[in-house]
C-alpha atoms as a PDB file:
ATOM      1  CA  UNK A   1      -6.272  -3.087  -0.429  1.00  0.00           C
ATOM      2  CA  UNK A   2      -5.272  -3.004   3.551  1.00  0.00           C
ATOM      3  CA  UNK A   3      -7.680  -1.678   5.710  1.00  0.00           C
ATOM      4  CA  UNK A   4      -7.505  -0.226   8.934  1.00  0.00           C
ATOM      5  CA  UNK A   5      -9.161   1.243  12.012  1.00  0.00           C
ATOM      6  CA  UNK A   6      -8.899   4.786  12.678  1.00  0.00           C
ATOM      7  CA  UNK A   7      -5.444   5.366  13.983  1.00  0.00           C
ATOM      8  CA  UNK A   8      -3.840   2.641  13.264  1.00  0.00           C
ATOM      9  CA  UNK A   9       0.163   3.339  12.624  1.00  0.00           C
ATOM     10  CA  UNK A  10       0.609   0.095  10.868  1.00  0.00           C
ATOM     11  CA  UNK A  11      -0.100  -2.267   8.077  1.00  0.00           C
ATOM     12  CA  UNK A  12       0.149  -6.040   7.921  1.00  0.00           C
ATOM     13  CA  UNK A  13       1.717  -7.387   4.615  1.00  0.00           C
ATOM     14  CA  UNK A  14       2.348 -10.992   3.402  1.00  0.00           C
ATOM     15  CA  UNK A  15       5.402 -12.236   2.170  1.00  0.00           C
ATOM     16  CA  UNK A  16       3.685 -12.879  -1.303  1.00  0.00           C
ATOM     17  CA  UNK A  17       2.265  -9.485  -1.753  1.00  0.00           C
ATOM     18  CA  UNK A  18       5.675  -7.745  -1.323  1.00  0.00           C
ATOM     19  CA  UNK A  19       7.199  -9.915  -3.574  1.00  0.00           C
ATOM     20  CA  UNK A  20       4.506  -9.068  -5.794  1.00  0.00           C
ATOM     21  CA  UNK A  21       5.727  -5.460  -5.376  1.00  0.00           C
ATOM     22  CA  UNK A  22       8.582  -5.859  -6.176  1.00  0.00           C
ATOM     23  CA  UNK A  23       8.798  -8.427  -9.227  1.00  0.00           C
ATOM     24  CA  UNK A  24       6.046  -6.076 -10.936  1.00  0.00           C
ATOM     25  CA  UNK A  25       6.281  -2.714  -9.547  1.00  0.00           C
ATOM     26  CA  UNK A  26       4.446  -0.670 -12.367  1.00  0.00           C
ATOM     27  CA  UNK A  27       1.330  -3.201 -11.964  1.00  0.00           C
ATOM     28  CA  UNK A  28       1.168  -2.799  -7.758  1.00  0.00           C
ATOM     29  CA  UNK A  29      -0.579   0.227  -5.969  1.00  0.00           C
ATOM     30  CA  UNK A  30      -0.668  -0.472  -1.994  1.00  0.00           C
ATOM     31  CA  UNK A  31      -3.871   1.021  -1.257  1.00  0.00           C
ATOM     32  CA  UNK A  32      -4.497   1.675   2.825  1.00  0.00           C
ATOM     33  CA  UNK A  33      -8.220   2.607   3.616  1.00  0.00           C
ATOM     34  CA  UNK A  34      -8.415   3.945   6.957  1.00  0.00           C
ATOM     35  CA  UNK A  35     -11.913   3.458   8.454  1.00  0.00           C
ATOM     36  CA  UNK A  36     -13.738   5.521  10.886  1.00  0.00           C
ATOM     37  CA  UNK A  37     -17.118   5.394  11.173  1.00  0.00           C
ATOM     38  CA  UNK A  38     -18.973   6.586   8.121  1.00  0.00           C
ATOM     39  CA  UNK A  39     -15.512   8.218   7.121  1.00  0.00           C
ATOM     40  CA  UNK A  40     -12.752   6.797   5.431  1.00  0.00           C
ATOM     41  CA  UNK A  41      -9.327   8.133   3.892  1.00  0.00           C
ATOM     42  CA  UNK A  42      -7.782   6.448   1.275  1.00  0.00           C
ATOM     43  CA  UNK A  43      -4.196   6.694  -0.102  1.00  0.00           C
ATOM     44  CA  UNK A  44      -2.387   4.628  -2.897  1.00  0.00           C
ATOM     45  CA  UNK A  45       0.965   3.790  -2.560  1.00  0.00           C
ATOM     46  CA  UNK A  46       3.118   3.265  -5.830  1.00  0.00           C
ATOM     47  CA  UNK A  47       6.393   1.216  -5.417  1.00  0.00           C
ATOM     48  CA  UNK A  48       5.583   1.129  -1.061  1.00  0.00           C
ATOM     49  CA  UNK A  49       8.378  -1.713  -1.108  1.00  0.00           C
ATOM     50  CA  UNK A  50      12.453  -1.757  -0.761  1.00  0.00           C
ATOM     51  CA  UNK A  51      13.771  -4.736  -0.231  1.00  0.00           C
ATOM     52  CA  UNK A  52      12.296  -8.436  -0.193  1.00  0.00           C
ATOM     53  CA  UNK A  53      11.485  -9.898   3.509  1.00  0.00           C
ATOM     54  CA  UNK A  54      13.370 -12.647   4.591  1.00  0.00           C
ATOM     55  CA  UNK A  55      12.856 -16.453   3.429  1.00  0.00           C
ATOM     56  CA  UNK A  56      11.013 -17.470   7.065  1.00  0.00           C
ATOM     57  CA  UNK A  57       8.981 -14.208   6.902  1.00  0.00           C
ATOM     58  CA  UNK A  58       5.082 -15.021   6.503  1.00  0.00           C
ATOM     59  CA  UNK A  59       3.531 -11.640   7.082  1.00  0.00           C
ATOM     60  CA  UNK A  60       5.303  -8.435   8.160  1.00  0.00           C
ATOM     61  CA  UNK A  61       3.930  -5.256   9.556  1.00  0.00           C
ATOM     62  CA  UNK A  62       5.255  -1.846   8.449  1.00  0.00           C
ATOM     63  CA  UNK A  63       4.516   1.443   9.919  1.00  0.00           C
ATOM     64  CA  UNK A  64       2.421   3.472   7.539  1.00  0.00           C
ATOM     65  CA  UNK A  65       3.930   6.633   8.042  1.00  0.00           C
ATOM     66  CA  UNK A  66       7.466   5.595   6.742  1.00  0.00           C
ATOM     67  CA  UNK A  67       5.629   3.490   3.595  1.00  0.00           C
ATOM     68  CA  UNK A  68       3.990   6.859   2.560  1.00  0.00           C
ATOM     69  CA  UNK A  69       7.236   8.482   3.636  1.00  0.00           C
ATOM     70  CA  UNK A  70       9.615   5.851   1.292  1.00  0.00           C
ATOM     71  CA  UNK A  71       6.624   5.708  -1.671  1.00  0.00           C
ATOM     72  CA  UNK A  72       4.804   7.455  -4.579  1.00  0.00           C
ATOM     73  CA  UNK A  73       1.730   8.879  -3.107  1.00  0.00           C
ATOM     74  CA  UNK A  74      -0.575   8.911  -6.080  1.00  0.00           C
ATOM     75  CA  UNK A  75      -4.131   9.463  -4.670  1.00  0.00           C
ATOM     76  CA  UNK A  76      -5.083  10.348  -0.776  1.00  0.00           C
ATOM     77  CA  UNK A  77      -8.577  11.151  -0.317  1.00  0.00           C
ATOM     78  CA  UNK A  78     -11.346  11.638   2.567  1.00  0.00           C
ATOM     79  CA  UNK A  79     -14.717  10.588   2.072  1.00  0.00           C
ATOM     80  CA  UNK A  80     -17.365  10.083   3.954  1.00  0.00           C
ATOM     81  CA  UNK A  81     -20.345   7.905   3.364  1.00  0.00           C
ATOM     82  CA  UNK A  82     -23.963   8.594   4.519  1.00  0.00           C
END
């Protein structure tokens, strides 16, 4: 679970979770919670990864539009808490 402010366009990822992604990718969901307020949107993300990041890479940022673009969207939802 990544979450995020209100408007973010991006998502920070480590190195071990997107290998996790891809060496199991029917046991990984990517789930983004975007957070404003007392509202927050979910989405889940099946298969969100491509390719593994290179052997230096510690942490990579990817642009939430093209993950939800590239991936399975299996649940977006709104809610918001009172």
């Amino acid at each position: 679970v990544k979450g995020r402010e209100a408007g973010a366009t991006t998502v920070t990822v480590s190195k071990n979770e997107v290998l996790c992604a891809l060496n199991k990718p029917d046991a990984f969901i990517l789930a983004i919670v975007e957070v404003d307020g007392d509202t927050t949107r979910t989405v889940y993300l099946e298969r969100p990864f491509t390719s593994p990041p290179d052997f230096s890479t510690v942490s990579t940022n990817y642009s939430i539009d093209s993950l939800k673009a590239s991936a399975k969207v299996t649940l977006e939802k709104e809610e918001t808490w009172q």
